[in-house]
C-alpha atoms as a PDB file:
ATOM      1  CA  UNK A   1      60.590  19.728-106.827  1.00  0.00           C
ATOM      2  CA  UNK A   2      60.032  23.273-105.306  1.00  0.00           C
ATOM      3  CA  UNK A   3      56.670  22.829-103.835  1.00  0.00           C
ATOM      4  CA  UNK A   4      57.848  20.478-102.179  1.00  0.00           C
ATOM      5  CA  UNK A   5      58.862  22.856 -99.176  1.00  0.00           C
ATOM      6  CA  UNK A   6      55.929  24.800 -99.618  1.00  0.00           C
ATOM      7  CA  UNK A   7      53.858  21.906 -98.784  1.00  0.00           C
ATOM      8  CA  UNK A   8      55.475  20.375 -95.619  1.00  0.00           C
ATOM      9  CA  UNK A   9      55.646  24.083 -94.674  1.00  0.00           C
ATOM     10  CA  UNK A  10      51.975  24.160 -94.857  1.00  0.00           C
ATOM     11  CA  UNK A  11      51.520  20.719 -93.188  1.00  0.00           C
ATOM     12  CA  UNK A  12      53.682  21.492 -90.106  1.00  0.00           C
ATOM     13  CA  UNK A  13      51.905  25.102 -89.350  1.00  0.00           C
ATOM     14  CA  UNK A  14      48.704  23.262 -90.008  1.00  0.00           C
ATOM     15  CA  UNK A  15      50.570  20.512 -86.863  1.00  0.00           C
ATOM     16  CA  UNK A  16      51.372  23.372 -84.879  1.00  0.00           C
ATOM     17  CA  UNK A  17      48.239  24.658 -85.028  1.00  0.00           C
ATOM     18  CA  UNK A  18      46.385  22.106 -84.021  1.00  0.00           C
ATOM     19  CA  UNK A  19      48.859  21.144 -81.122  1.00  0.00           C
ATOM     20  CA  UNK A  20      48.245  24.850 -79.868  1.00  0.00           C
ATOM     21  CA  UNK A  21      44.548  24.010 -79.928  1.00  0.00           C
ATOM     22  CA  UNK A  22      44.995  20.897 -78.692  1.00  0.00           C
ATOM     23  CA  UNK A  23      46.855  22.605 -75.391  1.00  0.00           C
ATOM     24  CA  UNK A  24      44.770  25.484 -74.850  1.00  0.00           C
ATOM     25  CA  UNK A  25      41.606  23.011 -74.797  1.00  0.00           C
ATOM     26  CA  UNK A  26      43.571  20.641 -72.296  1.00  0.00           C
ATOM     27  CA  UNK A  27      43.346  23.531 -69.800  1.00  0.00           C
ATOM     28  CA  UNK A  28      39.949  24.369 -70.040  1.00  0.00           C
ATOM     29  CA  UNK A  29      38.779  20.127 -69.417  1.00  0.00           C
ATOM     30  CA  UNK A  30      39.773  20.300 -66.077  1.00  0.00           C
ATOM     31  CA  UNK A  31      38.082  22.833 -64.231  1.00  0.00           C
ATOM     32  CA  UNK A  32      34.488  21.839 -65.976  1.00  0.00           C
ATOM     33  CA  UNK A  33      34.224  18.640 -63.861  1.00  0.00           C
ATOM     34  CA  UNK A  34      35.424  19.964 -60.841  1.00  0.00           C
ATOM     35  CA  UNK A  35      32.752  22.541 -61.022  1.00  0.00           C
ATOM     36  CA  UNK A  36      30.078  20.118 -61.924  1.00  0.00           C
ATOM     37  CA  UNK A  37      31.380  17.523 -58.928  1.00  0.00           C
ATOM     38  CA  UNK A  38      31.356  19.764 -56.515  1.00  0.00           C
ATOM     39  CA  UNK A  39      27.759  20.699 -56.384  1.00  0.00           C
ATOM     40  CA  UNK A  40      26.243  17.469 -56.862  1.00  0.00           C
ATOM     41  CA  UNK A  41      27.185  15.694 -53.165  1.00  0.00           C
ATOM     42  CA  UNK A  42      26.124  18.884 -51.727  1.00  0.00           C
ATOM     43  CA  UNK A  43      22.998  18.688 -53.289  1.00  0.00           C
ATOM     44  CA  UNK A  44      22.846  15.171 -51.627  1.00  0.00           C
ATOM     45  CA  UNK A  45      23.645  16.023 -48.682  1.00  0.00           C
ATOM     46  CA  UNK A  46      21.115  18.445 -47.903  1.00  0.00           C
ATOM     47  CA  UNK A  47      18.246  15.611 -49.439  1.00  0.00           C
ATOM     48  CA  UNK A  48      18.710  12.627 -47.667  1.00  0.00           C
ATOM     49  CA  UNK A  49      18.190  13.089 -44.145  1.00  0.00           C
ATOM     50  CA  UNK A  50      14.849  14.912 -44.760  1.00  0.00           C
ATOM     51  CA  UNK A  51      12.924  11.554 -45.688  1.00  0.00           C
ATOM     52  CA  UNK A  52      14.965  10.298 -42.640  1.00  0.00           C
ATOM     53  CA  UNK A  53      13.798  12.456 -39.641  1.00  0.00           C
ATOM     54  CA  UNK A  54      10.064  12.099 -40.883  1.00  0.00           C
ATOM     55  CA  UNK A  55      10.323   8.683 -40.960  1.00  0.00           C
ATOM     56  CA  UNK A  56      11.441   8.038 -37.467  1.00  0.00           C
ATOM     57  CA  UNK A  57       9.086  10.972 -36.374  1.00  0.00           C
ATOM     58  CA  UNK A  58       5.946   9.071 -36.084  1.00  0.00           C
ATOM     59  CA  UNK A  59       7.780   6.020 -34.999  1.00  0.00           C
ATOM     60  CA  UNK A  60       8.855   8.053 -31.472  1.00  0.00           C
ATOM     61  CA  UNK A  61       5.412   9.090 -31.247  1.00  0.00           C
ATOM     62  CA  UNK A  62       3.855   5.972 -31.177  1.00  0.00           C
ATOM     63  CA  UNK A  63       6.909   3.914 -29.283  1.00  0.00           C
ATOM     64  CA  UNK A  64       6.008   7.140 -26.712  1.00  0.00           C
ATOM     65  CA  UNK A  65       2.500   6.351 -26.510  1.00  0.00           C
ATOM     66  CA  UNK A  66       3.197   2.630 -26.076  1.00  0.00           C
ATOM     67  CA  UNK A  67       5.622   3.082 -23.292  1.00  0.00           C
ATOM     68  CA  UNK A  68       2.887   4.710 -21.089  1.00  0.00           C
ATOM     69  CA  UNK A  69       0.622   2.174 -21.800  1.00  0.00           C
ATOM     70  CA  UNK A  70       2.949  -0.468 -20.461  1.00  0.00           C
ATOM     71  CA  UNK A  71       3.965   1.129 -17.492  1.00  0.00           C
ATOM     72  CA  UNK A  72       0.672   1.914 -16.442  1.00  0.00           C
ATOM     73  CA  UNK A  73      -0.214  -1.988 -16.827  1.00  0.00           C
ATOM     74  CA  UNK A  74       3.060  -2.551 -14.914  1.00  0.00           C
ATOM     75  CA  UNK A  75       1.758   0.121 -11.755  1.00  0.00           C
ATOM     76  CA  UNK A  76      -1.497  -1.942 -12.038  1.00  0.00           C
ATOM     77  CA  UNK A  77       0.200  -5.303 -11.881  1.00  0.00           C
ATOM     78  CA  UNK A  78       2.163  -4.564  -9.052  1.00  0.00           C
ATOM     79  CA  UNK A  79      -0.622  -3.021  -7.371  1.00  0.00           C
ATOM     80  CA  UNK A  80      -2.579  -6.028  -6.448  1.00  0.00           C
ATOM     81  CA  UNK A  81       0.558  -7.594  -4.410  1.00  0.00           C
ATOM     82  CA  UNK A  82       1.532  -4.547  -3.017  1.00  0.00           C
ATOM     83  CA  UNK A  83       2.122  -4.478   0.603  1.00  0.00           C
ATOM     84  CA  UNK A  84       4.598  -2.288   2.464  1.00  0.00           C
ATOM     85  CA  UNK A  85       5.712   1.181   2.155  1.00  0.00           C
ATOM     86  CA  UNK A  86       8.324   0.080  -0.720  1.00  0.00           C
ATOM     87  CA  UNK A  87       6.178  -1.823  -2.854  1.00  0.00           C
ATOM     88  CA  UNK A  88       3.650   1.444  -3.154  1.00  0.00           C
ATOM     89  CA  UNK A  89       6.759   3.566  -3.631  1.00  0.00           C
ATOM     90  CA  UNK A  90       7.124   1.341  -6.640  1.00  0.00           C
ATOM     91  CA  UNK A  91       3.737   1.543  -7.758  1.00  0.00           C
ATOM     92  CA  UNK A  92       3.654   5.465  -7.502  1.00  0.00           C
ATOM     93  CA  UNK A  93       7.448   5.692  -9.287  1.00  0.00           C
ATOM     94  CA  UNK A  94       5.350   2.886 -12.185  1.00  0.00           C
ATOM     95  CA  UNK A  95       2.726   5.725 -12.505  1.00  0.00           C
ATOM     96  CA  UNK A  96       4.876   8.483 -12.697  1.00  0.00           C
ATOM     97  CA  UNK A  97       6.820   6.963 -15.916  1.00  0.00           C
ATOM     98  CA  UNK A  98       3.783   6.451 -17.368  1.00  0.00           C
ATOM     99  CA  UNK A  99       2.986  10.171 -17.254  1.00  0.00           C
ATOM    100  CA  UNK A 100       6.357  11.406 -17.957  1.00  0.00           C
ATOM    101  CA  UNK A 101       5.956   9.120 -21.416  1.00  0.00           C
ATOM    102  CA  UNK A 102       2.567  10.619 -22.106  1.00  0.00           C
ATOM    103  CA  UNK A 103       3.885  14.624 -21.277  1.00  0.00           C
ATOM    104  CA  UNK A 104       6.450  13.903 -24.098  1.00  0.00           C
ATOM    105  CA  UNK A 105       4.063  13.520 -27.160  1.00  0.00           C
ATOM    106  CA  UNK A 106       3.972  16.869 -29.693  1.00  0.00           C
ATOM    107  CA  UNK A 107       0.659  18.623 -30.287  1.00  0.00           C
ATOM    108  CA  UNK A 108       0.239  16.857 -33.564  1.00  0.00           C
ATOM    109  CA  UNK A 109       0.192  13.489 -32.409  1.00  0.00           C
ATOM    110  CA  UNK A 110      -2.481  11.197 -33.250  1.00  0.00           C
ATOM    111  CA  UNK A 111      -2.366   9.736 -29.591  1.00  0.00           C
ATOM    112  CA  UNK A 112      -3.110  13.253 -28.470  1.00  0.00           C
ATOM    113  CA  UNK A 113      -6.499  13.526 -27.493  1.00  0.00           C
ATOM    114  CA  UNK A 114      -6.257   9.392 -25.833  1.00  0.00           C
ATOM    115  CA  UNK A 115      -3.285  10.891 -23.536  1.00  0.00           C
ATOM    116  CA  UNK A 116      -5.505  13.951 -22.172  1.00  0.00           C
ATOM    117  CA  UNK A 117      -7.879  10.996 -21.122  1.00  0.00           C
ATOM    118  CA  UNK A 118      -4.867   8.576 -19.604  1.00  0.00           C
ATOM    119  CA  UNK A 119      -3.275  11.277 -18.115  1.00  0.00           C
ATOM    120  CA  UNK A 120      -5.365  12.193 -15.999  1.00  0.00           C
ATOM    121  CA  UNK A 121      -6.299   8.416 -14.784  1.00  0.00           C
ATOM    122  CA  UNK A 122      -2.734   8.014 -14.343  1.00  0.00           C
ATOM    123  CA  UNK A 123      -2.340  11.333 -11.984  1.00  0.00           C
ATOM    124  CA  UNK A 124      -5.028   9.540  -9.782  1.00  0.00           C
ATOM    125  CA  UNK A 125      -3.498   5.926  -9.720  1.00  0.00           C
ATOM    126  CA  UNK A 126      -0.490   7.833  -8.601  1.00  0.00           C
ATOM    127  CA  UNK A 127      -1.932   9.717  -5.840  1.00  0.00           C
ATOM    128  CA  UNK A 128      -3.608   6.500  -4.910  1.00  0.00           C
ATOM    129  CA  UNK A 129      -0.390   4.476  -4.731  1.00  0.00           C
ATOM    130  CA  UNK A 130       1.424   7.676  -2.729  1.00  0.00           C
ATOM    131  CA  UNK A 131      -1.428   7.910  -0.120  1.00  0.00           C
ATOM    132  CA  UNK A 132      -1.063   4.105   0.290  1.00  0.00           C
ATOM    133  CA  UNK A 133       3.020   4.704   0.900  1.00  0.00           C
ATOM    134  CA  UNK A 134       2.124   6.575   3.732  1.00  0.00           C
ATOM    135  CA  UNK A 135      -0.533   4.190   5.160  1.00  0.00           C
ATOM    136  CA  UNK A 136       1.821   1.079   5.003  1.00  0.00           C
ATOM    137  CA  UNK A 137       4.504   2.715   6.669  1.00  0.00           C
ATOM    138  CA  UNK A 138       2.104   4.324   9.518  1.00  0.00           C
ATOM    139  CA  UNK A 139       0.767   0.480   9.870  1.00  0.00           C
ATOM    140  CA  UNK A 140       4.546  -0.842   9.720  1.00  0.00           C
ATOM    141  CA  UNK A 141       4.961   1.354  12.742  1.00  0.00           C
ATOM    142  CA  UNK A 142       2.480   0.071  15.064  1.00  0.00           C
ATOM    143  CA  UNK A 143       4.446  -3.117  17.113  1.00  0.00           C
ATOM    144  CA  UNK A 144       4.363  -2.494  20.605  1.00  0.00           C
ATOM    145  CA  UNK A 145       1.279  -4.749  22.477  1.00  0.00           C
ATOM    146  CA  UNK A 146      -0.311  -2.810  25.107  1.00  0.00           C
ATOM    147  CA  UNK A 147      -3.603  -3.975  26.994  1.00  0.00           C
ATOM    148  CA  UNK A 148      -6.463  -2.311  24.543  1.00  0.00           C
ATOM    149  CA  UNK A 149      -7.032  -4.163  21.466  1.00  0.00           C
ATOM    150  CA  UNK A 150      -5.073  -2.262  19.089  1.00  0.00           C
ATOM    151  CA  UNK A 151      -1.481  -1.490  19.932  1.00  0.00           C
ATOM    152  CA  UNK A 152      -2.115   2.387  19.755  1.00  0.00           C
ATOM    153  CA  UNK A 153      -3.795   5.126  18.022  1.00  0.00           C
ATOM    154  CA  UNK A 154      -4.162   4.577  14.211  1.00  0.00           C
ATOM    155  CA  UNK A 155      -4.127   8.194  14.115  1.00  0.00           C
ATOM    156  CA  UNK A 156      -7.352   8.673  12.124  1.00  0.00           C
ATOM    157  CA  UNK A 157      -9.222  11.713  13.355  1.00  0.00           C
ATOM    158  CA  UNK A 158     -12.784  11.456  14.754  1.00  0.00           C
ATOM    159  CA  UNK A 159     -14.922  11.016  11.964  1.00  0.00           C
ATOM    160  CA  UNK A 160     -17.588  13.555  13.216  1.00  0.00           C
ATOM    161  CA  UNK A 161     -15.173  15.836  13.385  1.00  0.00           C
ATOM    162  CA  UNK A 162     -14.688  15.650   9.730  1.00  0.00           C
ATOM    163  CA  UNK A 163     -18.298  15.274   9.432  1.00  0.00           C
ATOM    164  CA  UNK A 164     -19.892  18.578   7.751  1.00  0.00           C
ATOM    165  CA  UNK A 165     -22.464  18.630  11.158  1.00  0.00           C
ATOM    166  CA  UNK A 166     -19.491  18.183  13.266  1.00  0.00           C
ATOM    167  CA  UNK A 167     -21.319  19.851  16.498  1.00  0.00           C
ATOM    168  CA  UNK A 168     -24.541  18.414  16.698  1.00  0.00           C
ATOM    169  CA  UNK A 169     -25.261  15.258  18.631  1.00  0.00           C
ATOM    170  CA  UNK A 170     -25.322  11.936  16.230  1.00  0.00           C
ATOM    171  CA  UNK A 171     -27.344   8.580  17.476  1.00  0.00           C
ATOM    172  CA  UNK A 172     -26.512   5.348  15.772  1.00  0.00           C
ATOM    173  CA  UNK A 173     -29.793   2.352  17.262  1.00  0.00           C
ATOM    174  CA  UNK A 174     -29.099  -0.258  19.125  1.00  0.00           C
ATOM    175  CA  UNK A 175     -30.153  -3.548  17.049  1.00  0.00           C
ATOM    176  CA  UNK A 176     -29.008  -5.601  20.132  1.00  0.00           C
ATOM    177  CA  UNK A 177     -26.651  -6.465  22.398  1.00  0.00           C
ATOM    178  CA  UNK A 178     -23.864  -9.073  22.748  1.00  0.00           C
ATOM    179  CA  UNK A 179     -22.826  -9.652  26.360  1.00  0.00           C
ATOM    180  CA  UNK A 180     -24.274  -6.310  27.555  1.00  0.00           C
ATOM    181  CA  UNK A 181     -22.398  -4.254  24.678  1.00  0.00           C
ATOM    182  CA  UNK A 182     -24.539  -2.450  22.307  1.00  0.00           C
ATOM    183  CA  UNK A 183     -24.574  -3.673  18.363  1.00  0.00           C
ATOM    184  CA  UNK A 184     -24.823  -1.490  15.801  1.00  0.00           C
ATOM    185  CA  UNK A 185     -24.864  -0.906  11.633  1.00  0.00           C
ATOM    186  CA  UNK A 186     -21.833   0.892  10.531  1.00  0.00           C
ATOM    187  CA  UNK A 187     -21.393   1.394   6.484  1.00  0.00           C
ATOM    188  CA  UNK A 188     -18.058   0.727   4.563  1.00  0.00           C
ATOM    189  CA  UNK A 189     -17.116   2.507   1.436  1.00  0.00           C
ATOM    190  CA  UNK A 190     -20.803   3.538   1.478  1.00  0.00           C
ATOM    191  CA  UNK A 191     -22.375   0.702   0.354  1.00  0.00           C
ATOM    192  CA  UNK A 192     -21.898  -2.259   2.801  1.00  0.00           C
ATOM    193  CA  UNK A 193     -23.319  -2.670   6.359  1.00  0.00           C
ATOM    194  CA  UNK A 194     -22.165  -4.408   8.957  1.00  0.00           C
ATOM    195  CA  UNK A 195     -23.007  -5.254  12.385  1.00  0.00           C
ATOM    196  CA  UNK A 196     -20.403  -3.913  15.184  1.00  0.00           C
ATOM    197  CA  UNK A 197     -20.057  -3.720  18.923  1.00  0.00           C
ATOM    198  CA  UNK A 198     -19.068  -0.357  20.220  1.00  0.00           C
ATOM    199  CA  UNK A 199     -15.768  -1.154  21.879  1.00  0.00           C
ATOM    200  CA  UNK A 200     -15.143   1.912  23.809  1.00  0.00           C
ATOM    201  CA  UNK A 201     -11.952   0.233  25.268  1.00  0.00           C
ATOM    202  CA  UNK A 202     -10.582  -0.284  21.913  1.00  0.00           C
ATOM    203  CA  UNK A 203      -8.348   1.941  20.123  1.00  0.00           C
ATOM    204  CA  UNK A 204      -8.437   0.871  16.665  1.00  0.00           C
ATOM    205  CA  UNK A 205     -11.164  -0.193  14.623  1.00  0.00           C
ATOM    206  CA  UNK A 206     -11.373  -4.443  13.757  1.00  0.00           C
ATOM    207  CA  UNK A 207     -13.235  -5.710  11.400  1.00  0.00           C
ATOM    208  CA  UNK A 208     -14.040  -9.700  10.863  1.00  0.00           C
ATOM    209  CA  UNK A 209     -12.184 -11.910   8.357  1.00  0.00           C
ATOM    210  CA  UNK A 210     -15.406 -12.367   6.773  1.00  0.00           C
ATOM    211  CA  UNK A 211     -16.049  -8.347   6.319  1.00  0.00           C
ATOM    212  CA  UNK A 212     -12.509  -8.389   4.834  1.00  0.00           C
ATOM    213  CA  UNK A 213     -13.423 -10.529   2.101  1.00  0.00           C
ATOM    214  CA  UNK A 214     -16.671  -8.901   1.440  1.00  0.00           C
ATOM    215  CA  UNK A 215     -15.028  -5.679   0.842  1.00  0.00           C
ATOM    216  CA  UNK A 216     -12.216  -6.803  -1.052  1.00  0.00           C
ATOM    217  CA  UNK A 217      -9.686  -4.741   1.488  1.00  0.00           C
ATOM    218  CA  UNK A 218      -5.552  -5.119   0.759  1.00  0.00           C
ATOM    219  CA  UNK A 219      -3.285  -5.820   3.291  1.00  0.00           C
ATOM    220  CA  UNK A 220      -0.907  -3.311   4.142  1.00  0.00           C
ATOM    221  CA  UNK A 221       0.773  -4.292   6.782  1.00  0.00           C
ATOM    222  CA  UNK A 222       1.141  -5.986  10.476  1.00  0.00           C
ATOM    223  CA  UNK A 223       0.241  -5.318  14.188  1.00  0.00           C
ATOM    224  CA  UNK A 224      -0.313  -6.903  17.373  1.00  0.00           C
ATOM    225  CA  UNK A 225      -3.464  -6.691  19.341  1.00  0.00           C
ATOM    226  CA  UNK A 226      -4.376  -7.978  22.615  1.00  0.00           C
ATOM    227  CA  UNK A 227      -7.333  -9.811  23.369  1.00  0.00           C
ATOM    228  CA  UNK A 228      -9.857 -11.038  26.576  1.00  0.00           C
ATOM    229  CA  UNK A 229      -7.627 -14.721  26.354  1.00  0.00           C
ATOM    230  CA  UNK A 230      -4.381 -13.574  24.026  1.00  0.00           C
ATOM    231  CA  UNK A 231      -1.702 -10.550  24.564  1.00  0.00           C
ATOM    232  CA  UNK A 232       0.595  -9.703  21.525  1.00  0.00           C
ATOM    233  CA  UNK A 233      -1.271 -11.241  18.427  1.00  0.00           C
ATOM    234  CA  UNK A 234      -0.214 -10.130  15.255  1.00  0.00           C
ATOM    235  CA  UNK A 235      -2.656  -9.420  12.917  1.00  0.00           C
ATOM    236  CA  UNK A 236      -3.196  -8.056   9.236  1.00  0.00           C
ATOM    237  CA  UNK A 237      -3.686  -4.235   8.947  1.00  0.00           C
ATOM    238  CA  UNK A 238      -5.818  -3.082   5.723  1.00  0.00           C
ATOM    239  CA  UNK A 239      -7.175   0.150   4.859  1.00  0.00           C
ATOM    240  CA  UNK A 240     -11.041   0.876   4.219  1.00  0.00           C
ATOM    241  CA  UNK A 241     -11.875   4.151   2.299  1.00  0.00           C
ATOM    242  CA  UNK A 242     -14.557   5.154   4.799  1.00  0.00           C
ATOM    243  CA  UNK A 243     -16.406   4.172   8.028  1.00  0.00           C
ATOM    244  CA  UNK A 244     -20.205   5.532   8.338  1.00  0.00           C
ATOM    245  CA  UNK A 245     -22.435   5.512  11.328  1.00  0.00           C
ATOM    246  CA  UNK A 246     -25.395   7.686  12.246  1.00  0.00           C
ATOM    247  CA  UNK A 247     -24.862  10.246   9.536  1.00  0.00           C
ATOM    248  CA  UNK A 248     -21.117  10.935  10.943  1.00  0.00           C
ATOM    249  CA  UNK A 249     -18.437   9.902   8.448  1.00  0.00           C
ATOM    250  CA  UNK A 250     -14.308   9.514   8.300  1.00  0.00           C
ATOM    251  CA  UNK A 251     -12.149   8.715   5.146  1.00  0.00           C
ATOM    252  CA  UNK A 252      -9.118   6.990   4.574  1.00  0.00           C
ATOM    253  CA  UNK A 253      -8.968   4.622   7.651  1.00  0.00           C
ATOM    254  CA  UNK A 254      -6.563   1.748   8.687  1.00  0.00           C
ATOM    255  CA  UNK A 255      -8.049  -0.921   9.994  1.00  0.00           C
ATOM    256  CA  UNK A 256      -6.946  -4.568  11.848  1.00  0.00           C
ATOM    257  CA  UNK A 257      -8.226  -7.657  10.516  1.00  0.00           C
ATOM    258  CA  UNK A 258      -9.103  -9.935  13.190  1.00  0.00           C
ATOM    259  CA  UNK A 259      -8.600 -13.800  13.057  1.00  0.00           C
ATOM    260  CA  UNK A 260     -11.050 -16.414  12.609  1.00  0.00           C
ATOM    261  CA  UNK A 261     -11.731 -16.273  16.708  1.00  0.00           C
ATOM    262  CA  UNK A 262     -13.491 -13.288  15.926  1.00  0.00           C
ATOM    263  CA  UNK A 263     -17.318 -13.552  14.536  1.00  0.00           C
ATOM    264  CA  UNK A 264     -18.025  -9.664  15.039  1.00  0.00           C
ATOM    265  CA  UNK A 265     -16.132  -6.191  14.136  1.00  0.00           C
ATOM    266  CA  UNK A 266     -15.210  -4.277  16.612  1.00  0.00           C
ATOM    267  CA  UNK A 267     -15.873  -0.026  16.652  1.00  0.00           C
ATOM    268  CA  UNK A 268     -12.828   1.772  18.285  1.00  0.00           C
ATOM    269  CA  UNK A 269     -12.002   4.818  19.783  1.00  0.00           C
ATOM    270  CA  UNK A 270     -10.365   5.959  16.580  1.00  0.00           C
ATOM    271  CA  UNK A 271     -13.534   6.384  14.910  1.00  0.00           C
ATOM    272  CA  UNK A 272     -15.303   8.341  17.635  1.00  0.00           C
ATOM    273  CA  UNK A 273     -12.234   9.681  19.897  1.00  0.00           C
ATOM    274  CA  UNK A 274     -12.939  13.750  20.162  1.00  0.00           C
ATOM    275  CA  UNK A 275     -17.071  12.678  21.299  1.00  0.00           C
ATOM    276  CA  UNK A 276     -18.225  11.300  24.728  1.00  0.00           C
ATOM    277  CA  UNK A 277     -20.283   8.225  23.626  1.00  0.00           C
ATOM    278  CA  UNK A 278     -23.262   7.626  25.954  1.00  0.00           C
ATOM    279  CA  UNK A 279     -24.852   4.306  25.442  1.00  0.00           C
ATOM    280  CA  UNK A 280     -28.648   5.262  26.025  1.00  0.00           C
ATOM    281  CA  UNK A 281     -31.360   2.322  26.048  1.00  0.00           C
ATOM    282  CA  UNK A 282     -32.097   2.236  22.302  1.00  0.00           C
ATOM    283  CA  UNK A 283     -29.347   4.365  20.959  1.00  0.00           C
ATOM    284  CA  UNK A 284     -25.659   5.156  21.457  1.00  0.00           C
ATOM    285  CA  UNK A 285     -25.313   9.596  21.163  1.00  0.00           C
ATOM    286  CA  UNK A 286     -21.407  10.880  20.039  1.00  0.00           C
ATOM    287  CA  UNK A 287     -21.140  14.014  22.040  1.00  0.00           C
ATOM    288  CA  UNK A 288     -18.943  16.193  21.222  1.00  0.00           C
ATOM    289  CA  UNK A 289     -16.540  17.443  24.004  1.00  0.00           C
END
């Protein structure tokens, strides 16, 4: 019956023992997961929005590319309706999208070396639709009748003085002559003729509803002419990229559209206004002053 003692004794140190282990290894558990939690949603963090950004990457590219494309079609569209000053404003505002879309694509776009191309096709369709700004709203300006057959002055220089001869003497012939006014050929966007009386009482250039459609000319705008038997018709203005006769040529000219009354153009003062014109028996000479 003494080792009785001995024995619990033994089996409570043995308790106490393990109950110290037992606490000291309860404080170490803790700070192990803490340490191992912490670094893994950092670790996330950093990883995830990498396969993000390049995936949207060449989505902005192309959506970029796209963009242009459809404005450009939208300039075009427009375009062929366009008629006064804030129609081309809208054309030229159409184009400029377009390029600003196109300016926006990085270096290592696949659309790259397609944009170089567009870019420069869209620079000129906005020029185009700018220059054509100005023009309607010079046409919207002329309203006033007066006694010659265009209201006033298109302002259009003389085309021989933009001619690279401007100086020398230049003869158009004389095909014929329609009630004692002399007929001659006179070239549009250098590569149609047309017949045309030289109307030095004129101050604007008409052309025929005919010579209209053959050229394929946009109205721009309105004015009023007076005629022989009619004071203050309006008529259709359009604009011609040049007027050519006897080696003398101008650019960029607004012209009237005459109505179905009229069967032949008509060559103002607008085309030949710095040159005496002297109607000789075969030929008519621009003199310069």
């Amino acid at each position: 019956m003494q080792k009785h003692p001995h024995i619990h004794t033994i089996t409570l140190l043995v308790s106490t023992v393990c109950l110290g282990t037992l606490g000291c290894r309860s404080t170490t558990i803790p700070p192990n997961p803490v340490t191992v939690a912490t670094p893994s949603p950092a670790a996330s963090a950093i990883t995830s929005p990498v396969p993000a950004s390049s995936a949207v990457q060449p989505l902005a590219t192309d959506e970029a590319y796209k963009l242009a494309i459809e404005k450009a079609k939208s300039a075009q569209n427009i375009s062929q309706t366009a008629l006064s000053e804030d129609d081309w404003n809208l054309v030229a505002s159409r184009w400029q999208q377009a390029i600003d879309y196109l300016k926006v694509l990085p270096p290592s776009s696949p659309y790259q070396a397609m944009a170089k191309a567009k870019l420069a096709e869209f620079e000129q369709g906005r020029a185009k639709a700018q220059k054509r700004a100005g023009q309607a709203k010079l046409a919207m300006q002329r309203s006033q009748p007066s006694g010659a057959v265009i209201t006033e002055p298109l302002q259009v220089k003389s085309a021989i003085a933009k001619s690279p001869d401007a100086g020398k003497v230049f003869q158009a012939k004389i095909k014929r002559r329609a009630g004692g006014t002399p007929v001659i050929d006179v070239t549009f966007n250098g590569k149609q003729t047309f017949e045309m009386i030289v109307d030095t009482g004129a101050s604007g250039t008409v052309i025929t509803q005919p010579m209209a459609d053959a050229l394929g000319v946009q109205v721009i705008g309105k004015t009023k002419v007076s005629t022989a038997s009619q004071v203050g018709v309006e008529v259709p203005l359009a604009f011609v990229e040049s007027i050519a006769v006897g080696g003398a040529v101008v650019k960029e000219v607004v012209v009237a559209i005459g109505n179905n009354a009229l069967d032949i153009g008509l060559l103002g003062h607008d085309f030949f206004g710095d040159y005496d014109v002297t109607v000789k028996q075969d030929v008519v000479e621009f003199r310069k002053r």
